[in-house]
N, C-alpha and C. Protein backbone atom coordinates (compact mmCIF):
# COMPACT_ATOMS: atom_id res chain seq x y z
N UNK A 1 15.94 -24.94 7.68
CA UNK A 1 15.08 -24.90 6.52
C UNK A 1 14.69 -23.43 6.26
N UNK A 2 14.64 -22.60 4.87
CA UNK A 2 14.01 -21.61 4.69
C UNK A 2 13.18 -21.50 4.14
N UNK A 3 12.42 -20.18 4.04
CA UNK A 3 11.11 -19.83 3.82
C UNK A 3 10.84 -20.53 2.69
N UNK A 4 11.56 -20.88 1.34
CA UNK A 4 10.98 -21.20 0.23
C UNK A 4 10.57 -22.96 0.51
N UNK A 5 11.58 -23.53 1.41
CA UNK A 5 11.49 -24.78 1.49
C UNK A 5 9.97 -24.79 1.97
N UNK A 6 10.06 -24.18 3.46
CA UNK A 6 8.36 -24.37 4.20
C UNK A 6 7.23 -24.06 3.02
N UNK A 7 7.66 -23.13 2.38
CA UNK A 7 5.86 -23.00 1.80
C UNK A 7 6.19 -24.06 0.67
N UNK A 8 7.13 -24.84 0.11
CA UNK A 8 7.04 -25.51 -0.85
C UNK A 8 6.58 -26.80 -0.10
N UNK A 9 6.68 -27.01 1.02
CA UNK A 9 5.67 -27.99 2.13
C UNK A 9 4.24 -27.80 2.19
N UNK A 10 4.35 -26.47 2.61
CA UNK A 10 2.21 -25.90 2.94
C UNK A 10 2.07 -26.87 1.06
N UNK A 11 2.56 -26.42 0.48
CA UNK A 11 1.82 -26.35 -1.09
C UNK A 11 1.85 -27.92 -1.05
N UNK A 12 3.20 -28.60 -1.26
CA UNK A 12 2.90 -29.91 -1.34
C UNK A 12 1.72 -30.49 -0.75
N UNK A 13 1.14 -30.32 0.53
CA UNK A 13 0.34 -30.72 1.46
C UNK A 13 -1.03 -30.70 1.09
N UNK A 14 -1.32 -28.92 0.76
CA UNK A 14 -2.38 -28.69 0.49
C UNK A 14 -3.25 -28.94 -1.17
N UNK A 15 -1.97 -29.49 -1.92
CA UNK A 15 -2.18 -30.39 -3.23
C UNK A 15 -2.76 -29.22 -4.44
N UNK A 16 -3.37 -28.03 -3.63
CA UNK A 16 -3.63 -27.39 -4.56
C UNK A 16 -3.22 -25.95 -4.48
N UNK A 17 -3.19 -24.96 -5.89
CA UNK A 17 -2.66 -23.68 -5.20
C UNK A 17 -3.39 -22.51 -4.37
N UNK A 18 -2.50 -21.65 -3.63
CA UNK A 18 -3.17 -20.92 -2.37
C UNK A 18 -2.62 -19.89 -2.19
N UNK A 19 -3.60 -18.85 -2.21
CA UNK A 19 -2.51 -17.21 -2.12
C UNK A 19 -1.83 -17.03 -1.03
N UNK A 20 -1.37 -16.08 -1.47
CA UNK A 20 0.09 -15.75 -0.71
C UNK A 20 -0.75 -15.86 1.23
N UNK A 21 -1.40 -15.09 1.42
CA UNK A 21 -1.90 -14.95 2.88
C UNK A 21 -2.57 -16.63 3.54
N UNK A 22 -3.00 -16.98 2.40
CA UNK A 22 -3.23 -18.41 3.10
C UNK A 22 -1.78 -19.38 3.15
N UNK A 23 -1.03 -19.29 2.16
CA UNK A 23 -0.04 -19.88 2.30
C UNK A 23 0.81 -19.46 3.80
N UNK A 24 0.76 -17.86 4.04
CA UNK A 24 1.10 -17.40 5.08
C UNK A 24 0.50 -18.04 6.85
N UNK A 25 -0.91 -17.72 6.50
CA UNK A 25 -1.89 -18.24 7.72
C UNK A 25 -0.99 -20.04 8.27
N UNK A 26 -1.09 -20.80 7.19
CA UNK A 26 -0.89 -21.87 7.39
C UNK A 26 0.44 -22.12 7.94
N UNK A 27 1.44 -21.56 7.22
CA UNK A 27 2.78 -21.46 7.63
C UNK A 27 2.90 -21.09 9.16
N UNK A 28 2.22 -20.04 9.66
CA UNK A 28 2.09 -19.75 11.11
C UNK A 28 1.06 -20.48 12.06
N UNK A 29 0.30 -21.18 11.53
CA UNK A 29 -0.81 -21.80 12.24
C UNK A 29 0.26 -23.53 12.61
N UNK A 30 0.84 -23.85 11.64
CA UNK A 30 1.85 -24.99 11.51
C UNK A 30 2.98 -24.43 12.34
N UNK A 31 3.33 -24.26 12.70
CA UNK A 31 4.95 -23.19 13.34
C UNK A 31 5.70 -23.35 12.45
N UNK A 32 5.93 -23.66 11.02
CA UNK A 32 6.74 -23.80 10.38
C UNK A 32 7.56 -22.34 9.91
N UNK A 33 6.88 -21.11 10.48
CA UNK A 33 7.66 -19.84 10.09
C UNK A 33 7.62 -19.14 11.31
N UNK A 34 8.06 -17.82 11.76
CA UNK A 34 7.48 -17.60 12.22
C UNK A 34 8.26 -15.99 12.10
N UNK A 35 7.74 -14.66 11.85
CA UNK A 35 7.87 -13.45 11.56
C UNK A 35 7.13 -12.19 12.65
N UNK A 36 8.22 -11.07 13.16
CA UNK A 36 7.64 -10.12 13.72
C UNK A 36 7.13 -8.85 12.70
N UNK A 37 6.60 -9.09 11.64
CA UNK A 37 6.65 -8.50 10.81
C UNK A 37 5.06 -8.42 11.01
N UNK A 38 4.54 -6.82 11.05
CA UNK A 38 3.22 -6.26 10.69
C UNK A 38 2.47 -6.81 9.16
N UNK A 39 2.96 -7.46 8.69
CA UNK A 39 2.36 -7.91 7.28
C UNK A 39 3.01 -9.24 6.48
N UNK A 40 3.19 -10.36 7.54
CA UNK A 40 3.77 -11.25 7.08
C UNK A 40 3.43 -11.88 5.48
N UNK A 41 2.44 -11.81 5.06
CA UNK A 41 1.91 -11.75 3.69
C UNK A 41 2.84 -11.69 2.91
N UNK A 42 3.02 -10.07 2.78
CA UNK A 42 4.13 -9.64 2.16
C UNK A 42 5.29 -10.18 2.16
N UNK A 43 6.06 -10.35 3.04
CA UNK A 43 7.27 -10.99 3.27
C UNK A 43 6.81 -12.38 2.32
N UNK A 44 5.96 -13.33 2.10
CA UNK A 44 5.82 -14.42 1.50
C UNK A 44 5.84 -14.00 -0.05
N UNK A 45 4.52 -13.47 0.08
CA UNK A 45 4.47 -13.00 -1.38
C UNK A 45 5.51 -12.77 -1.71
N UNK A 46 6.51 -11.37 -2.06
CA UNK A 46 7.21 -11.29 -2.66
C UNK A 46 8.35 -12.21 -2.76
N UNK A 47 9.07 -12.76 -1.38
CA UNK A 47 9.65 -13.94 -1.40
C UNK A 47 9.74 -15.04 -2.73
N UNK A 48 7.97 -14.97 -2.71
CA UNK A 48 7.81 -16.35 -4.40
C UNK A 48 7.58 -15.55 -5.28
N UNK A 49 7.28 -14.33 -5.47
CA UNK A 49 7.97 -13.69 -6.52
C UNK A 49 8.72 -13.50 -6.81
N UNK A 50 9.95 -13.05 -6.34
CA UNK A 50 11.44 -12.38 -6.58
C UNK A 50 12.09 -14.18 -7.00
N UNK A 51 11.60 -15.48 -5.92
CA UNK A 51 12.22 -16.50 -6.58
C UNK A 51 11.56 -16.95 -7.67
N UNK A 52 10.39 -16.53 -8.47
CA UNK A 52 10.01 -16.98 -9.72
C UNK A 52 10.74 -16.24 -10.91
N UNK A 53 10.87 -14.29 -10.26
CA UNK A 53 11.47 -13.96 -11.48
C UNK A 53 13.18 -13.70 -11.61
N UNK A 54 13.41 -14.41 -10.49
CA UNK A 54 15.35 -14.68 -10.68
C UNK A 54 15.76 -16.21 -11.04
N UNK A 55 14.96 -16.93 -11.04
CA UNK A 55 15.07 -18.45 -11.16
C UNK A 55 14.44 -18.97 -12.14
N UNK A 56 13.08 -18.19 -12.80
CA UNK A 56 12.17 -18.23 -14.22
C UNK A 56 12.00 -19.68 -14.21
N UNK A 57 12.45 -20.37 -15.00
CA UNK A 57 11.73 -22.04 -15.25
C UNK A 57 12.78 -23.13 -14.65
N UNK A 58 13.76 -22.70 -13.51
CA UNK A 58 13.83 -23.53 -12.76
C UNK A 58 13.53 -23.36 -11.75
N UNK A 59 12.66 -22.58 -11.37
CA UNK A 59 11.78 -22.25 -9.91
C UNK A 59 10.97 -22.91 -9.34
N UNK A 60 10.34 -23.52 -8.41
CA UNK A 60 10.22 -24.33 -7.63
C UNK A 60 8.34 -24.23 -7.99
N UNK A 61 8.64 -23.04 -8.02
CA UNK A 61 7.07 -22.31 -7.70
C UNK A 61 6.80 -21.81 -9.21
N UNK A 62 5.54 -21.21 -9.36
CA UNK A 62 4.50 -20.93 -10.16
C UNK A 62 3.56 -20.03 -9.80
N UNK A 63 3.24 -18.90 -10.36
CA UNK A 63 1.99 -17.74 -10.33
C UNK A 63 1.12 -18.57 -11.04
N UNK A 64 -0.41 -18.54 -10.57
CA UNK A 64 -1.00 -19.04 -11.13
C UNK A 64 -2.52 -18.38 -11.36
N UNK A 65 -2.28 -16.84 -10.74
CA UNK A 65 -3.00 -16.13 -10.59
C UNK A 65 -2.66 -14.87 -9.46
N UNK A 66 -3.67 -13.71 -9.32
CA UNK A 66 -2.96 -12.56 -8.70
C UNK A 66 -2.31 -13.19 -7.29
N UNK A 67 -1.25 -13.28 -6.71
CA UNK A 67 -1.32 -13.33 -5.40
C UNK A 67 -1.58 -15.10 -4.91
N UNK A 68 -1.57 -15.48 -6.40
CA UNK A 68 -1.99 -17.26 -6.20
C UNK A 68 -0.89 -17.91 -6.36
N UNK A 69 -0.09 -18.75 -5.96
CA UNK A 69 0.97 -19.51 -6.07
C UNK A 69 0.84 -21.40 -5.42
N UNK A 70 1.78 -21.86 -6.66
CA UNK A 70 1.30 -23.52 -7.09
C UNK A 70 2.83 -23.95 -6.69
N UNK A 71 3.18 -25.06 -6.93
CA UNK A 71 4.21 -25.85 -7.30
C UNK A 71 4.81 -26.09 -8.70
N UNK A 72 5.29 -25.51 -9.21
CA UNK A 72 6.16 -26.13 -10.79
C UNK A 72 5.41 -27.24 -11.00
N UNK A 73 5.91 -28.09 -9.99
CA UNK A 73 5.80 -29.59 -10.33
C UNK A 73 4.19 -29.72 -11.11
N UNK A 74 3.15 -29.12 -10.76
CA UNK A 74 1.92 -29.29 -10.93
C UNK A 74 1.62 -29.32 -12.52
N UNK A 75 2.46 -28.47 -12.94
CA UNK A 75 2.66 -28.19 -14.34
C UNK A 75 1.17 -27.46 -15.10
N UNK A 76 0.30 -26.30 -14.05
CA UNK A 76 -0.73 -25.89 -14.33
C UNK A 76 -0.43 -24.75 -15.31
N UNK A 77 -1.26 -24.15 -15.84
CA UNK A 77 -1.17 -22.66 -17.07
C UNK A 77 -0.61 -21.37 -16.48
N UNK A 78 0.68 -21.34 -16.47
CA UNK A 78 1.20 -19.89 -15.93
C UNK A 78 0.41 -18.77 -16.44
N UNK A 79 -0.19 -18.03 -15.37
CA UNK A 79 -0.40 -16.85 -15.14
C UNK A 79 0.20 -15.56 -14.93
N UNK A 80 1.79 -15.63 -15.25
CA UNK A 80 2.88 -14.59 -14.79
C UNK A 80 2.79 -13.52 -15.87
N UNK A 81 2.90 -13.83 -16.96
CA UNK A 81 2.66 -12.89 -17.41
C UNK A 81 1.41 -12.20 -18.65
N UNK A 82 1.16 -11.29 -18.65
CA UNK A 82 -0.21 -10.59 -18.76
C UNK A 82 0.28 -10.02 -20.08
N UNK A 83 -1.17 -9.80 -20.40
CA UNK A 83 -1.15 -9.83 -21.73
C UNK A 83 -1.36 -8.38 -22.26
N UNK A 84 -0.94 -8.14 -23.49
CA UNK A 84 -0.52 -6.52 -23.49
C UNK A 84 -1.60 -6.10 -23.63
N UNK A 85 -2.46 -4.59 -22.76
CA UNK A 85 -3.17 -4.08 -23.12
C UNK A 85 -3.89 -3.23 -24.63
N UNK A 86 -4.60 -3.16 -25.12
CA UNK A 86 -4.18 -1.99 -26.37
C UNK A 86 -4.44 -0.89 -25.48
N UNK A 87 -3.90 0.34 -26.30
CA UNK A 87 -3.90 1.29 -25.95
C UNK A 87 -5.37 2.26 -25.94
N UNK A 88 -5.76 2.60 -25.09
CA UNK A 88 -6.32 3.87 -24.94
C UNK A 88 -6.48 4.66 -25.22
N UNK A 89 -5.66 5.42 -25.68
CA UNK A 89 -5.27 6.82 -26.18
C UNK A 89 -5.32 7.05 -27.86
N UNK A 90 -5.84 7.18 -28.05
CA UNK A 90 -5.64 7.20 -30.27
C UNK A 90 -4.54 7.66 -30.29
N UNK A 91 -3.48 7.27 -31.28
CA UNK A 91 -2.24 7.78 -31.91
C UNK A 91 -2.74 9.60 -32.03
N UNK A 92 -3.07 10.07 -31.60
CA UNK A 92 -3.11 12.06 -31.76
C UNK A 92 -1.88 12.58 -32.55
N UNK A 93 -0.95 12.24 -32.14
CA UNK A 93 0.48 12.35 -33.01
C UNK A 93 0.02 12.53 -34.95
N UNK A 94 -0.45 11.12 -35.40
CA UNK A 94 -0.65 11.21 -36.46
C UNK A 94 -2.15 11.48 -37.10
N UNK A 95 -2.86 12.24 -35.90
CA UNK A 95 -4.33 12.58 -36.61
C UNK A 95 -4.00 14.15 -36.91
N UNK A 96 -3.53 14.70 -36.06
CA UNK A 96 -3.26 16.23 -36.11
C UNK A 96 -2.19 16.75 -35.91
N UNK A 97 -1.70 17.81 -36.57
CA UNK A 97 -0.64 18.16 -36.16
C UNK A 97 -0.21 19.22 -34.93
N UNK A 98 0.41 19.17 -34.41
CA UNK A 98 1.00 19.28 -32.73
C UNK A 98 1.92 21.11 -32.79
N UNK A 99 2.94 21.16 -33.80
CA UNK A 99 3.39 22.10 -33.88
C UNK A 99 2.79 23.33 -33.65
N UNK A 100 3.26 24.17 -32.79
CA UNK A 100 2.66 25.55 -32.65
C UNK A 100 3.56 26.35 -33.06
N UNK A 101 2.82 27.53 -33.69
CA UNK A 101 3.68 28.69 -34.38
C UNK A 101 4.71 28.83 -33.49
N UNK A 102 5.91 29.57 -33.99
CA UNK A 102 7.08 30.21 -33.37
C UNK A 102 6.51 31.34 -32.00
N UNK A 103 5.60 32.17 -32.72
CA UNK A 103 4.85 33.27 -31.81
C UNK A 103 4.51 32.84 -30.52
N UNK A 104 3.95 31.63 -30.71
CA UNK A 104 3.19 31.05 -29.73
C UNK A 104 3.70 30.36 -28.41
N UNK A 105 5.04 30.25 -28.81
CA UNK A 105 5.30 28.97 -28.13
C UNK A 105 6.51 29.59 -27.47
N UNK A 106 6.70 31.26 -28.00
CA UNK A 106 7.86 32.32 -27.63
C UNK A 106 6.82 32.94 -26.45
N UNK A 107 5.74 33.13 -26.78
CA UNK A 107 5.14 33.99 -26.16
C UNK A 107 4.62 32.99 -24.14
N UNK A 108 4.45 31.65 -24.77
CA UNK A 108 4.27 30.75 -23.94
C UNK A 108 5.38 30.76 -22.45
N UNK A 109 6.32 30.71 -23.34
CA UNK A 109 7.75 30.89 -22.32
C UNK A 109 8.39 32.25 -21.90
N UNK A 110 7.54 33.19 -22.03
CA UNK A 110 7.44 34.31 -21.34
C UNK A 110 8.64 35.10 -22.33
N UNK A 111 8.75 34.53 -23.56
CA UNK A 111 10.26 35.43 -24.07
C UNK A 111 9.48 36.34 -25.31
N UNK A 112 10.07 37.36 -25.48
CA UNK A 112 9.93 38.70 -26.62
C UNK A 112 10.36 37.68 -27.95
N UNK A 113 9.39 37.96 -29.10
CA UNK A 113 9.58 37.45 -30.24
C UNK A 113 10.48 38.56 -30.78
N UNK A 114 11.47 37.37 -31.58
CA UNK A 114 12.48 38.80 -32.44
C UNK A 114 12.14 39.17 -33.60
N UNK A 115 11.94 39.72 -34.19
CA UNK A 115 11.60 40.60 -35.16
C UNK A 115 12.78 40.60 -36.47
């Protein structure tokens, strides 16, 4: 059995969804995994990430929040993807203009203006 099968067990079990480190805890508290890895977390986490975003809507699994992962089957409100920020920054481009004299921008780069 591999990793995606076991935690698609923890999840079945635990009926509801559970971040990546608890999904982890449980997986090792169950012997159902077992990793010499300083940050087994990780190894999970990304695991149900990389199979949510190579497999998209036939994936087993579901983000359902940062670091939170469900069952498909549950059919709860995907959380994968985020919503576009606005920007920060004012368009500056079209409030003012940017161009600097020839002089300036010769003199900037250390070169002799030609005459």
């Amino acid at each position: 059995m591999n990793l995606l099968d076991t935690i698609a067990i923890v999840l079945e079990r635990s009926g509801e969804p559970l971040h990546a480190t608890e999904i982890t805890r449980r997986l090792l508290t169950q012997r159902r995994w077992s990793s010499n890895s300083k940050a087994p977390q990780v190894s999970v986490r990304t695991t149900l990430a990389r199979d949510i975003r190579v497999r998209q809507a036939s994936s087993r699994f579901q983000r359902t929040g940062a670091g939170i992962f469900a069952l498909g089957a549950w059919g709860l409100p995907d959380q994968s993807a985020r919503p576009a920020a606005p920007s920060a920054l004012p368009d500056i481009a079209s409030s003012r203009k940017l161009a600097r004299p020839p002089q300036t921008l010769e003199r900037a780069m250390g070169v002799r203006p030609r005459r």
